[in-house]
N, C-alpha and C. Protein backbone atom coordinates (compact mmCIF):
# COMPACT_ATOMS: atom_id res chain seq x y z
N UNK A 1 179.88 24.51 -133.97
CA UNK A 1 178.57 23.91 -134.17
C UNK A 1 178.60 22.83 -135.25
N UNK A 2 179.29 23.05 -135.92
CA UNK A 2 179.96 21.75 -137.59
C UNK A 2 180.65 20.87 -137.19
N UNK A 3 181.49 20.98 -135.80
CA UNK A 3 182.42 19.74 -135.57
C UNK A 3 181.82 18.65 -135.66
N UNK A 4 180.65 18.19 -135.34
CA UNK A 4 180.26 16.88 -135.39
C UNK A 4 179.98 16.03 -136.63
N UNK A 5 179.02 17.05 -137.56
CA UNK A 5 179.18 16.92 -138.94
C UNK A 5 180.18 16.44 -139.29
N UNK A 6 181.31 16.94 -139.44
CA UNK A 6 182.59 17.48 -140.02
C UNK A 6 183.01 15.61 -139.54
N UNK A 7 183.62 15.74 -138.34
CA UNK A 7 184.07 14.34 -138.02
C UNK A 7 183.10 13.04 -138.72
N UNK A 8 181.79 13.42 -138.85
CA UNK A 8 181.13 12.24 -139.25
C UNK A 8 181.23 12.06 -140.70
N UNK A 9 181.40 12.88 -141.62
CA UNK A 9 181.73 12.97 -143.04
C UNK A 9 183.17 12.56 -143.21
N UNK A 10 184.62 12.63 -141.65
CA UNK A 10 185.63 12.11 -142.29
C UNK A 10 185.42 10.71 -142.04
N UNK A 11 184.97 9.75 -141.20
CA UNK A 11 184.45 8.89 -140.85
C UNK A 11 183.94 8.14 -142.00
N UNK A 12 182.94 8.65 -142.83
CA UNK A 12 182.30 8.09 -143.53
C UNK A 12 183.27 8.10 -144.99
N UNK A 13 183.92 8.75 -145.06
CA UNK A 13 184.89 9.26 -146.82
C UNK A 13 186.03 8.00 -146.48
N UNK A 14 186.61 7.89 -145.26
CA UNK A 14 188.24 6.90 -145.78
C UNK A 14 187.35 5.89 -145.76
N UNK A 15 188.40 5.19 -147.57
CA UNK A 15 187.65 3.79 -147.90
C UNK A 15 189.14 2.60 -147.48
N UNK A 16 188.46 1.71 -147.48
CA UNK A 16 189.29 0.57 -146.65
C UNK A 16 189.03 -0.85 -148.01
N UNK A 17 190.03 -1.30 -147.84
CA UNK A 17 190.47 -2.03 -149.30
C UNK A 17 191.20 -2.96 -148.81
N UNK A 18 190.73 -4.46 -149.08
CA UNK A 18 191.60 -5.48 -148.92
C UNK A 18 191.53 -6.62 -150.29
N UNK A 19 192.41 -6.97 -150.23
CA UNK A 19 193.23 -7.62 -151.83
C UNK A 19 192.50 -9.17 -151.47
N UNK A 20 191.56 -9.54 -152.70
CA UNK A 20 191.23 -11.28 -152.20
C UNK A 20 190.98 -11.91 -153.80
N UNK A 21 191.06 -12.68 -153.71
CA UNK A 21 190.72 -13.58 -154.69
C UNK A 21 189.14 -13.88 -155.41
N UNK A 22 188.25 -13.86 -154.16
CA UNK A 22 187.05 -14.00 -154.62
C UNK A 22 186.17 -13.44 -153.86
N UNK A 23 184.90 -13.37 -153.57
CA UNK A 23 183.87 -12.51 -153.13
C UNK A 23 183.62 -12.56 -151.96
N UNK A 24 184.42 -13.53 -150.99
CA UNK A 24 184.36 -14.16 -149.53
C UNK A 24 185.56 -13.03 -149.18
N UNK A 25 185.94 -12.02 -150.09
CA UNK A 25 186.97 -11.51 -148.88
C UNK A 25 186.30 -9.91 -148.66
N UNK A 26 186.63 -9.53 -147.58
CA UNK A 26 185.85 -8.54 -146.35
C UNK A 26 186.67 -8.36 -145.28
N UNK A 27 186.03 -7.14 -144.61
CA UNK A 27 186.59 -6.38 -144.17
C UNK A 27 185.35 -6.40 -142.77
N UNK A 28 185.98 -6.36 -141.89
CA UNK A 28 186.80 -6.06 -140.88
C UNK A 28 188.41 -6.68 -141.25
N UNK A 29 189.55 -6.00 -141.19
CA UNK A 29 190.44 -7.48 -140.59
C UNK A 29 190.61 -7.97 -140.08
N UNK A 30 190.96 -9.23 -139.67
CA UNK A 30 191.05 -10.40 -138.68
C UNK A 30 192.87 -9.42 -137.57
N UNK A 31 191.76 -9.44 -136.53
CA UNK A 31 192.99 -8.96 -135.39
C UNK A 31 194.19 -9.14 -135.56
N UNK A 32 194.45 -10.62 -135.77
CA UNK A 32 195.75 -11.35 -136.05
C UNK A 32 196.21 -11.53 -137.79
N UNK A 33 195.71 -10.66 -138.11
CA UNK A 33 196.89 -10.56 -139.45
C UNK A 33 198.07 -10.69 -139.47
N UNK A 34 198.74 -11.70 -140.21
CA UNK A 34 200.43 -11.48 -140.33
C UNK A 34 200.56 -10.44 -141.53
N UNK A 35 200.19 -9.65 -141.82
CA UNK A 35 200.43 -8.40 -142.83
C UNK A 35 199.71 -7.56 -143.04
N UNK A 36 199.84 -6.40 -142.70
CA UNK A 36 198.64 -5.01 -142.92
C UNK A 36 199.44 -3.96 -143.88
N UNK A 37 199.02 -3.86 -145.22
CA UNK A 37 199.49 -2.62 -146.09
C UNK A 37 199.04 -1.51 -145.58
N UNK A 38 199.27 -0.10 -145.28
CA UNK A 38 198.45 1.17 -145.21
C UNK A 38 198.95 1.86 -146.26
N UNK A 39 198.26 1.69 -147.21
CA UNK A 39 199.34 2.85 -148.42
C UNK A 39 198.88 4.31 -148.34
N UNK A 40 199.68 4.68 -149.46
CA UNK A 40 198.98 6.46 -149.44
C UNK A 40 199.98 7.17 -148.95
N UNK A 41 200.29 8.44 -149.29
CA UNK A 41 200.95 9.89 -148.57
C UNK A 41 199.67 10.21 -147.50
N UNK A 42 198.54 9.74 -147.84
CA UNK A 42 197.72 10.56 -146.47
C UNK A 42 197.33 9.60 -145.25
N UNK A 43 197.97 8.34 -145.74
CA UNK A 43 197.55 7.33 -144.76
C UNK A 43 197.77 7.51 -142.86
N UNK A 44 199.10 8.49 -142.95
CA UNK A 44 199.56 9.08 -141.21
C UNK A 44 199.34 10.84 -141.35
N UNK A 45 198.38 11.21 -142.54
CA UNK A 45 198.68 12.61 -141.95
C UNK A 45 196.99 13.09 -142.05
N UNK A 46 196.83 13.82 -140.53
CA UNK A 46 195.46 13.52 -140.23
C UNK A 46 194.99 14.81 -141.06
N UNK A 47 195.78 15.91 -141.61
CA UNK A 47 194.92 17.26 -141.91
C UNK A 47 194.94 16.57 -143.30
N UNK A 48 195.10 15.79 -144.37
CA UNK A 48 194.93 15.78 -145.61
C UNK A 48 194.02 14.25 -145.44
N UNK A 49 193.58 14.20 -144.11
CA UNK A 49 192.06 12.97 -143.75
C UNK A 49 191.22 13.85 -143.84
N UNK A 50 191.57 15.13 -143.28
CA UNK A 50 190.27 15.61 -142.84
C UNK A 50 190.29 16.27 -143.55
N UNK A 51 191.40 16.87 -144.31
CA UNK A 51 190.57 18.17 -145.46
C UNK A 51 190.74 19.24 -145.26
N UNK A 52 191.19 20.25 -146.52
CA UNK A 52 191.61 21.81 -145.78
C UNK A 52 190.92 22.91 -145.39
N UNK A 53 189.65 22.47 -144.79
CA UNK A 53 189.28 23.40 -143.91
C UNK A 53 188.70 22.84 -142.39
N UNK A 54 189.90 22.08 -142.00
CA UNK A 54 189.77 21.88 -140.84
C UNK A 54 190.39 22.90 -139.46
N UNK A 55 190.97 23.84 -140.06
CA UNK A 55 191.65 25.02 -139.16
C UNK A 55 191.59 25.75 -139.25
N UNK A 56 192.54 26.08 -140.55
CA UNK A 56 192.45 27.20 -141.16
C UNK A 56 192.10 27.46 -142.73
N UNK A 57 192.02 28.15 -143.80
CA UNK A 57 191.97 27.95 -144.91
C UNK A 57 193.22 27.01 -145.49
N UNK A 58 192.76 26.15 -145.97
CA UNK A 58 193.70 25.11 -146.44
C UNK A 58 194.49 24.25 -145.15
N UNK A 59 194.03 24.57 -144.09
CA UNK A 59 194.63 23.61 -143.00
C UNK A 59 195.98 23.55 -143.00
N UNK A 60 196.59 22.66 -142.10
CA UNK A 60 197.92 22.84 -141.99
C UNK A 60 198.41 21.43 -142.17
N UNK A 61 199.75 21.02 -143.04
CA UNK A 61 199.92 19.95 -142.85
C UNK A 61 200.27 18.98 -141.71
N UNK A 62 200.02 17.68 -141.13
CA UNK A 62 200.50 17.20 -140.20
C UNK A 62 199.77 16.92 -139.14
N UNK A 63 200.22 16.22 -138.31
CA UNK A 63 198.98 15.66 -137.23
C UNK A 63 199.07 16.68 -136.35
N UNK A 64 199.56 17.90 -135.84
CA UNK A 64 199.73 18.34 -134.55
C UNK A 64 198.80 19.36 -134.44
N UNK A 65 197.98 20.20 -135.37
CA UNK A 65 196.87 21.04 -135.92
C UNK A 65 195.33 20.81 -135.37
N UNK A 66 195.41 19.53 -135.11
CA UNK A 66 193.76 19.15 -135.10
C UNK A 66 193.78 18.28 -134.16
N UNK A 67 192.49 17.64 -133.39
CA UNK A 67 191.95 16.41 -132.28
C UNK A 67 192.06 14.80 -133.42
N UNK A 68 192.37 14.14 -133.30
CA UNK A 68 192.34 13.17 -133.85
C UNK A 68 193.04 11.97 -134.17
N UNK A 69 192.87 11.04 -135.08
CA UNK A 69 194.24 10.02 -135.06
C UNK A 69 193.97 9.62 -136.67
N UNK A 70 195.32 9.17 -137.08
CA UNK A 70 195.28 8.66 -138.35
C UNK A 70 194.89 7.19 -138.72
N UNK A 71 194.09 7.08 -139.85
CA UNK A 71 193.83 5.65 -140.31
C UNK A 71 194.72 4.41 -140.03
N UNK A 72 196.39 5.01 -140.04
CA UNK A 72 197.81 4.30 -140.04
C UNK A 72 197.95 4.07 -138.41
N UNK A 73 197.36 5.10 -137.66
CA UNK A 73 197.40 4.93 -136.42
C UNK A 73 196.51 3.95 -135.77
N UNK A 74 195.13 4.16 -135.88
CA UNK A 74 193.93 3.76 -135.44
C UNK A 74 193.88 2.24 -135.70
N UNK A 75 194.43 1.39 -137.25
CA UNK A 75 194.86 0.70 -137.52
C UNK A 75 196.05 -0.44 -136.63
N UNK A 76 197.12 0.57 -136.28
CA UNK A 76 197.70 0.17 -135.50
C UNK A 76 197.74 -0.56 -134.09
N UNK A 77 196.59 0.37 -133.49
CA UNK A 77 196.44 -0.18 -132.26
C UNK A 77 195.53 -0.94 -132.43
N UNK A 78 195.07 -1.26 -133.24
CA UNK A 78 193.82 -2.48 -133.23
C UNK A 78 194.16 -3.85 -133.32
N UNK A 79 195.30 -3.98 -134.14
CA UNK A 79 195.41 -5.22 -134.50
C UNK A 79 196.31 -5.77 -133.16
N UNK A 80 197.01 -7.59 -133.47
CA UNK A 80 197.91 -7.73 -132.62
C UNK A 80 198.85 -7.43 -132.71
N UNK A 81 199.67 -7.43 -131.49
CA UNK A 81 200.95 -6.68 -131.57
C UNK A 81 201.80 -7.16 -132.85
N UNK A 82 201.85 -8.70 -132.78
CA UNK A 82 202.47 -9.55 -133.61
C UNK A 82 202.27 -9.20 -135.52
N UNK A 83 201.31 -8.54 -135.63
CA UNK A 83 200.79 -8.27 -136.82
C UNK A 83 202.21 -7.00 -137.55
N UNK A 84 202.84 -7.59 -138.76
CA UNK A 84 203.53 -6.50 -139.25
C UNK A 84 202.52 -5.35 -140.00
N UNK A 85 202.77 -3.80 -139.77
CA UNK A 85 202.00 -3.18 -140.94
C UNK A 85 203.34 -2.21 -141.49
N UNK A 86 202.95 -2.29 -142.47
CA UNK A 86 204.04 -1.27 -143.01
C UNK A 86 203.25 0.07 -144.41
């Protein structure tokens, strides 16, 4: 009955950060980026997105536990192919 909650609170918590010079820089990124940073240890692992009580007490590490995709992932397929992310 919480799943929906639950997904909409991880939704709303990852913050998204791009490096600019002055007040004109924003977010969406442009499809065609030639460079996408994803930093973080939690950037590809979806149970420490979502938090440890997504399973079990303290959840389990790793994507294979839960429905979902990672920021590093979701990221991925968005942009162009041509786009490096590392």
């Amino acid at each position: 009955a919480h799943e929906n909650l639950a997904r909409e609170a991880v939704r709303k918590s990852i913050v998204l950060l791009k490096n600019g010079e002055n007040a004109d820089c924003h977010v969406p990124l442009p499809k065609e980026a030639s460079k996408i940073l994803v930093t973080g240890s939690h950037a590809n692992n979806l149970r420490f997105q979502c938090g440890g009580w997504t399973i079990i007490w303290q959840g389990q590490d790793g994507n294979n536990h839960t429905i979902g995709t990672t920021i590093f992932n979701e990221i991925s397929t968005a942009v162009h192919p041509s786009t490096e992310i590392s």
